[in-house]
PDB file of N, CA and C in Angstrom:
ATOM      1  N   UNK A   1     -18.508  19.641 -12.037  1.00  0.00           N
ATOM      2  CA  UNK A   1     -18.604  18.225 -12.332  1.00  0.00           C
ATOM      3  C   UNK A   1     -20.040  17.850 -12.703  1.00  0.00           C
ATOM      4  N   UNK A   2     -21.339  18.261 -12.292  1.00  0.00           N
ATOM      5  CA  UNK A   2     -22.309  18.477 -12.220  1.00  0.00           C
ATOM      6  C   UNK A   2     -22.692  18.716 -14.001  1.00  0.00           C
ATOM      7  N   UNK A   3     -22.017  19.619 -14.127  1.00  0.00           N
ATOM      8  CA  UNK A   3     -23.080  20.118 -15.436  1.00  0.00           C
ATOM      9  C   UNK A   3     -22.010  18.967 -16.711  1.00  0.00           C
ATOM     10  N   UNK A   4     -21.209  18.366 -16.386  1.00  0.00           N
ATOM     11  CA  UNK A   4     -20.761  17.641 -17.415  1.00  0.00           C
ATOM     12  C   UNK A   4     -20.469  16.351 -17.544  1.00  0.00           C
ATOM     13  N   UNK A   5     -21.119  15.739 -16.690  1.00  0.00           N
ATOM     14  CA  UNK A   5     -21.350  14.361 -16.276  1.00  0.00           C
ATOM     15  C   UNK A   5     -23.137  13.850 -15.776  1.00  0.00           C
ATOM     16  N   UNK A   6     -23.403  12.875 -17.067  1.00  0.00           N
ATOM     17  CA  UNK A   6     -24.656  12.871 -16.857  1.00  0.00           C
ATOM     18  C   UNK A   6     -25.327  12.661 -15.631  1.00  0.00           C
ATOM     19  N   UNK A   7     -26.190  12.820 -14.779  1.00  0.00           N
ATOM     20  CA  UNK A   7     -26.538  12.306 -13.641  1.00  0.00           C
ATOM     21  C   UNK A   7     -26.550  10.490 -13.406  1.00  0.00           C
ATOM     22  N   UNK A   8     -26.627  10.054 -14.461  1.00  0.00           N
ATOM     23  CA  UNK A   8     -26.661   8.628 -14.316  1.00  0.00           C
ATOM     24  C   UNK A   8     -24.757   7.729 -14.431  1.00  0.00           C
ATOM     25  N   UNK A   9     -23.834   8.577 -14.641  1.00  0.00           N
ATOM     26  CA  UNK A   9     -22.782   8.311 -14.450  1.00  0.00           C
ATOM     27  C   UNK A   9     -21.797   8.387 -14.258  1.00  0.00           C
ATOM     28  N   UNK A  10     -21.959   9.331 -13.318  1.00  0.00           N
ATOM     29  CA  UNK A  10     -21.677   9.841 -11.679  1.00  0.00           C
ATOM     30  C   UNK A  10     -21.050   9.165 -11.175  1.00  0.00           C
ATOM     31  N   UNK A  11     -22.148   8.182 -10.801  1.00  0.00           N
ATOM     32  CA  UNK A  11     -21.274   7.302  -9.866  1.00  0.00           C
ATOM     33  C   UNK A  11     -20.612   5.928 -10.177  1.00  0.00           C
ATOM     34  N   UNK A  12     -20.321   5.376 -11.465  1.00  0.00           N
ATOM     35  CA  UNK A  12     -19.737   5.098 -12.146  1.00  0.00           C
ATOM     36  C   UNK A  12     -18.159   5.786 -12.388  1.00  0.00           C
ATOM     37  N   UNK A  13     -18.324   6.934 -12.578  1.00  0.00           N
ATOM     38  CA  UNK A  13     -16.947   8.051 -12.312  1.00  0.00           C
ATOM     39  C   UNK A  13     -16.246   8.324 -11.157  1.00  0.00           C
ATOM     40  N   UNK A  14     -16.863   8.077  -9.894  1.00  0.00           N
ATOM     41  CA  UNK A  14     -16.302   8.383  -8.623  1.00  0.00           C
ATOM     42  C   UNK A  14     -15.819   7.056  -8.381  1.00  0.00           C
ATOM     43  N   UNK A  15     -16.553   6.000  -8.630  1.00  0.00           N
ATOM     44  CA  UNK A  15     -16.100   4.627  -8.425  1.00  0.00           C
ATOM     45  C   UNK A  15     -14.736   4.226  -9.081  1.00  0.00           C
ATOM     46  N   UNK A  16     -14.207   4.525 -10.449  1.00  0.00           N
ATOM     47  CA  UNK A  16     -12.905   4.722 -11.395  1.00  0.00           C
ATOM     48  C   UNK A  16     -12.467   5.373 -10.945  1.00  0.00           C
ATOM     49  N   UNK A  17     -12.541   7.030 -10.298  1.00  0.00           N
ATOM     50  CA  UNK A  17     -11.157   7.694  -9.816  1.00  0.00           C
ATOM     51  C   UNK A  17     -10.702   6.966  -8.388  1.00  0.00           C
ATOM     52  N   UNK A  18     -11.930   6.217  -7.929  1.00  0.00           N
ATOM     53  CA  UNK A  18     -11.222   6.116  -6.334  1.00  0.00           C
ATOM     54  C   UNK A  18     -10.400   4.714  -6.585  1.00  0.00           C
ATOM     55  N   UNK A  19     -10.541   3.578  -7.705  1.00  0.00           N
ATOM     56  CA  UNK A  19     -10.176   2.616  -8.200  1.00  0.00           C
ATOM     57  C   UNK A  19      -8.986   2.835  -8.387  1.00  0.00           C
ATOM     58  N   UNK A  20      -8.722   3.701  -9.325  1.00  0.00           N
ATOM     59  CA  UNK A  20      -7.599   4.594  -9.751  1.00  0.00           C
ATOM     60  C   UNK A  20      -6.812   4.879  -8.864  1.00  0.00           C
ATOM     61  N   UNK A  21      -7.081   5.545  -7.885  1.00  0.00           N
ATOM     62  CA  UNK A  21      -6.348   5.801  -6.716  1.00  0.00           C
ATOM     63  C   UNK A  21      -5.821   4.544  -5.730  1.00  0.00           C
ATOM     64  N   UNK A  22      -6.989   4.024  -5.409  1.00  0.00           N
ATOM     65  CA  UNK A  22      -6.178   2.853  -4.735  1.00  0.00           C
ATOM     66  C   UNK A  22      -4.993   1.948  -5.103  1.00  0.00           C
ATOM     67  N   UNK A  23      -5.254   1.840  -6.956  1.00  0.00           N
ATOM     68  CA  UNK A  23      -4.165   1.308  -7.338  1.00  0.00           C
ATOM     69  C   UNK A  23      -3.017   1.732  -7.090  1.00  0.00           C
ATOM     70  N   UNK A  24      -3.078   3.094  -7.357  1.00  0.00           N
ATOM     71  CA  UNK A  24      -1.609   4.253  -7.465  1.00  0.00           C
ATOM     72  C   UNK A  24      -1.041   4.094  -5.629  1.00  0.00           C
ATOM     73  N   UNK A  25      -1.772   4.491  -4.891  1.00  0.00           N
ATOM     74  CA  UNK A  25      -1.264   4.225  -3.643  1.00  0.00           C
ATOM     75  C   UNK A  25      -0.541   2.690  -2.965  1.00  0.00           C
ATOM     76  N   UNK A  26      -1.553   1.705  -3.558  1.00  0.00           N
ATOM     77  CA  UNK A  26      -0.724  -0.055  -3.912  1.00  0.00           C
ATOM     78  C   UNK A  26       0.330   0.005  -4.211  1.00  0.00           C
ATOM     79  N   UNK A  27       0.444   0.706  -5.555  1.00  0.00           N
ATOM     80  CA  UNK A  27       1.495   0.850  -5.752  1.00  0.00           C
ATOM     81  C   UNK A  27       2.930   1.491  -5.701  1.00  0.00           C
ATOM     82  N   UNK A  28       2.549   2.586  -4.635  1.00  0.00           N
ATOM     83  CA  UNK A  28       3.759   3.048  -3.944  1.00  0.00           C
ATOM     84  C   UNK A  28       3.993   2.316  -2.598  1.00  0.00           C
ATOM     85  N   UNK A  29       3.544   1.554  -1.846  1.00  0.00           N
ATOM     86  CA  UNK A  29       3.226   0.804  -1.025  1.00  0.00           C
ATOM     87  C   UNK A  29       4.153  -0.486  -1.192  1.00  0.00           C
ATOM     88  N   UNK A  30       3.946  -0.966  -2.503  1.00  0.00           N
ATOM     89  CA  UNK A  30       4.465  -1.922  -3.073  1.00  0.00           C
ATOM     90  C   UNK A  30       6.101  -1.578  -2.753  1.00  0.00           C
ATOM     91  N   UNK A  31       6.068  -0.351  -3.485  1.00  0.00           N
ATOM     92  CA  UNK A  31       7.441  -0.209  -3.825  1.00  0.00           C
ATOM     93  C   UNK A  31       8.379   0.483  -2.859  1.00  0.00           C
ATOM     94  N   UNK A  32       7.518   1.209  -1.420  1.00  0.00           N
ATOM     95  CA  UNK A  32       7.959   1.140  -0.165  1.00  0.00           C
ATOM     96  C   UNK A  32       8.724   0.113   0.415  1.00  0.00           C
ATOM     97  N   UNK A  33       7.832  -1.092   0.406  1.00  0.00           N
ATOM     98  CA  UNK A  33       8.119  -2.385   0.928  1.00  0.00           C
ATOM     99  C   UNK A  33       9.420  -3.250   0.575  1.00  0.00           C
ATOM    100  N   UNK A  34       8.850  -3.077  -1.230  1.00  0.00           N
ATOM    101  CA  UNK A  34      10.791  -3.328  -2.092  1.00  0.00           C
ATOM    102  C   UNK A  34      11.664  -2.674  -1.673  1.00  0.00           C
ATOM    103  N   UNK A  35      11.897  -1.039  -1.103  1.00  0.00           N
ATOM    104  CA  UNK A  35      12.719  -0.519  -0.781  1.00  0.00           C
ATOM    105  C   UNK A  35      13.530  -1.127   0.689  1.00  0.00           C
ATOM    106  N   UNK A  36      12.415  -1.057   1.733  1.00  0.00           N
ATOM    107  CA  UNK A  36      12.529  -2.174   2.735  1.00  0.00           C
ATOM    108  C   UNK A  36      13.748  -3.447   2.897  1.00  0.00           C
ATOM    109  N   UNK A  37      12.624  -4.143   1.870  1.00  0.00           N
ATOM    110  CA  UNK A  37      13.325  -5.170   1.816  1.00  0.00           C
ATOM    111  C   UNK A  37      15.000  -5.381   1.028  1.00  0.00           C
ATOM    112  N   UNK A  38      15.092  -4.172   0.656  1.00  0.00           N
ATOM    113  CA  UNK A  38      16.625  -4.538   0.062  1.00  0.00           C
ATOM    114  C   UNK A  38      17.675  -3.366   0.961  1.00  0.00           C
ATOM    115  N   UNK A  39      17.016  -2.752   1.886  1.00  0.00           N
ATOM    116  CA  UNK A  39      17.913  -1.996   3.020  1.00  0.00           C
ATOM    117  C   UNK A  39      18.936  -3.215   4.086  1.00  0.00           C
ATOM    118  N   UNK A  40      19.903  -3.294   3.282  1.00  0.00           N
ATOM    119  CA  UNK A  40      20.455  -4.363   4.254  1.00  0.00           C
ATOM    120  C   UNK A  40      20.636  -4.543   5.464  1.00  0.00           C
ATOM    121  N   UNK A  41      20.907  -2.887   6.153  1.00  0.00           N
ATOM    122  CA  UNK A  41      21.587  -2.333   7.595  1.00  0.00           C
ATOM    123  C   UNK A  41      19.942  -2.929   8.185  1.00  0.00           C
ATOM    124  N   UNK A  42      18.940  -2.503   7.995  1.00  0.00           N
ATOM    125  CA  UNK A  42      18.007  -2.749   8.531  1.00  0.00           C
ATOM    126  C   UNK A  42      17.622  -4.118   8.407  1.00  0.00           C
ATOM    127  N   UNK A  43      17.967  -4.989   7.650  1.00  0.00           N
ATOM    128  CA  UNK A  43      17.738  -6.684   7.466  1.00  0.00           C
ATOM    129  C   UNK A  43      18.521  -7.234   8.736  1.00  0.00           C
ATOM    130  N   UNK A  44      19.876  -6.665   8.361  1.00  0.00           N
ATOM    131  CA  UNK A  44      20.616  -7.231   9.489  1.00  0.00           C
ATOM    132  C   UNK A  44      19.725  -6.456  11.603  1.00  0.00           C
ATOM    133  N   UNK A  45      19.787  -5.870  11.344  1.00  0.00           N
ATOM    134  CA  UNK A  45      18.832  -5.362  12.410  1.00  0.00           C
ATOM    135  C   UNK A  45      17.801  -6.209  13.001  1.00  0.00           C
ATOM    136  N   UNK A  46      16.903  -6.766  11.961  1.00  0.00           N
ATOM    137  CA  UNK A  46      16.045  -7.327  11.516  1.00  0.00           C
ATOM    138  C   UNK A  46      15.971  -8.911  11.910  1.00  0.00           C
ATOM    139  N   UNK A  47      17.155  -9.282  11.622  1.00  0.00           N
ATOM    140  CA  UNK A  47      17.494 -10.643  12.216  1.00  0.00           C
ATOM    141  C   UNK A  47      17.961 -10.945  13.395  1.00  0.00           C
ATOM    142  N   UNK A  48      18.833  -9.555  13.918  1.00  0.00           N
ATOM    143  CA  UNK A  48      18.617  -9.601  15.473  1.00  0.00           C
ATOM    144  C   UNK A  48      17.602  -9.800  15.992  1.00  0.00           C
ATOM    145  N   UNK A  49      16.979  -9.691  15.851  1.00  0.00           N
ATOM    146  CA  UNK A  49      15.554  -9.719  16.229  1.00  0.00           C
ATOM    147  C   UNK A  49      15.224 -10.873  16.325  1.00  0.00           C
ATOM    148  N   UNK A  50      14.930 -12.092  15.748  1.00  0.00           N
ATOM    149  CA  UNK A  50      14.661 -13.636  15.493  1.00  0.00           C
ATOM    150  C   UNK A  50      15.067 -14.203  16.688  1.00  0.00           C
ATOM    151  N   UNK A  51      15.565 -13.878  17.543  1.00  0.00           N
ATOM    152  CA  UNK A  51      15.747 -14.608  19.054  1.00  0.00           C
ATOM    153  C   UNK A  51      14.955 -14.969  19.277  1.00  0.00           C
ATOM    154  N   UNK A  52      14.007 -13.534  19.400  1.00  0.00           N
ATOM    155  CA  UNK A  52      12.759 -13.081  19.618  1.00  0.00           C
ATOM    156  C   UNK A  52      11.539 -14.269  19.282  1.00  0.00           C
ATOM    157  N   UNK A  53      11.663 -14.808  18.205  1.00  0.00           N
ATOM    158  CA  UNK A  53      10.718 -15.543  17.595  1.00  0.00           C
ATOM    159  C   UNK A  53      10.073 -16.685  18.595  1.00  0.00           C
ATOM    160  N   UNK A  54      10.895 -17.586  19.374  1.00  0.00           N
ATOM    161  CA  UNK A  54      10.060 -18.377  20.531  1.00  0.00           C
ATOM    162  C   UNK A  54      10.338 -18.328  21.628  1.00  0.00           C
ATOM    163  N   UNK A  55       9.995 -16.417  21.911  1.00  0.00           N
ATOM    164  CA  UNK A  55       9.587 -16.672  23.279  1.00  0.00           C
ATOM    165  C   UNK A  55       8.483 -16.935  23.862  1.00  0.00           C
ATOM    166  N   UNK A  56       7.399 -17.077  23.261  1.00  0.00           N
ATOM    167  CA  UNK A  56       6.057 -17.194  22.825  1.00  0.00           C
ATOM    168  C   UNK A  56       5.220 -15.714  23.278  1.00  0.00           C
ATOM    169  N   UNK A  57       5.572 -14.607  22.782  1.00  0.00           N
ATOM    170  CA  UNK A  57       4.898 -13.615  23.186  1.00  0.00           C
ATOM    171  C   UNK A  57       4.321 -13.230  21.589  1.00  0.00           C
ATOM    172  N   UNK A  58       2.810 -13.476  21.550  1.00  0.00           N
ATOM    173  CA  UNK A  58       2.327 -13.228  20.632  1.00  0.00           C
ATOM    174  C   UNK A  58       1.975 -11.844  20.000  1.00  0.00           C
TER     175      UNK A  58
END
């Protein structure tokens, strides 16, 4: 990496792949979450749960 990247933009380059990356991981994240949210068995699960909502245990 060294001999083909000038020393002055370097770090300019590490800054774009890790950019890069964070997006790509967002975006499976994202689409984790969509998956989630359209699992019905687990929605319904999910709303059992809402009893829950004022018992005041934070």
């Amino acid at each position: 990496m060294t001999a083909t990247i000038p020393p002055r933009q370097r770090s300019r380059l590490i800054a774009k792949l890790l950019e890069d990356e964070l997006k790509k991981r967002e975006q499976e994240l994202y689409q984790a979450a969509l998956a989630v949210e359209q699992d019905e068995e687990l929605g319904a699960e999910m709303r059992e749960w809402d009893v829950t909502l004022g018992d005041g245990i934070e």
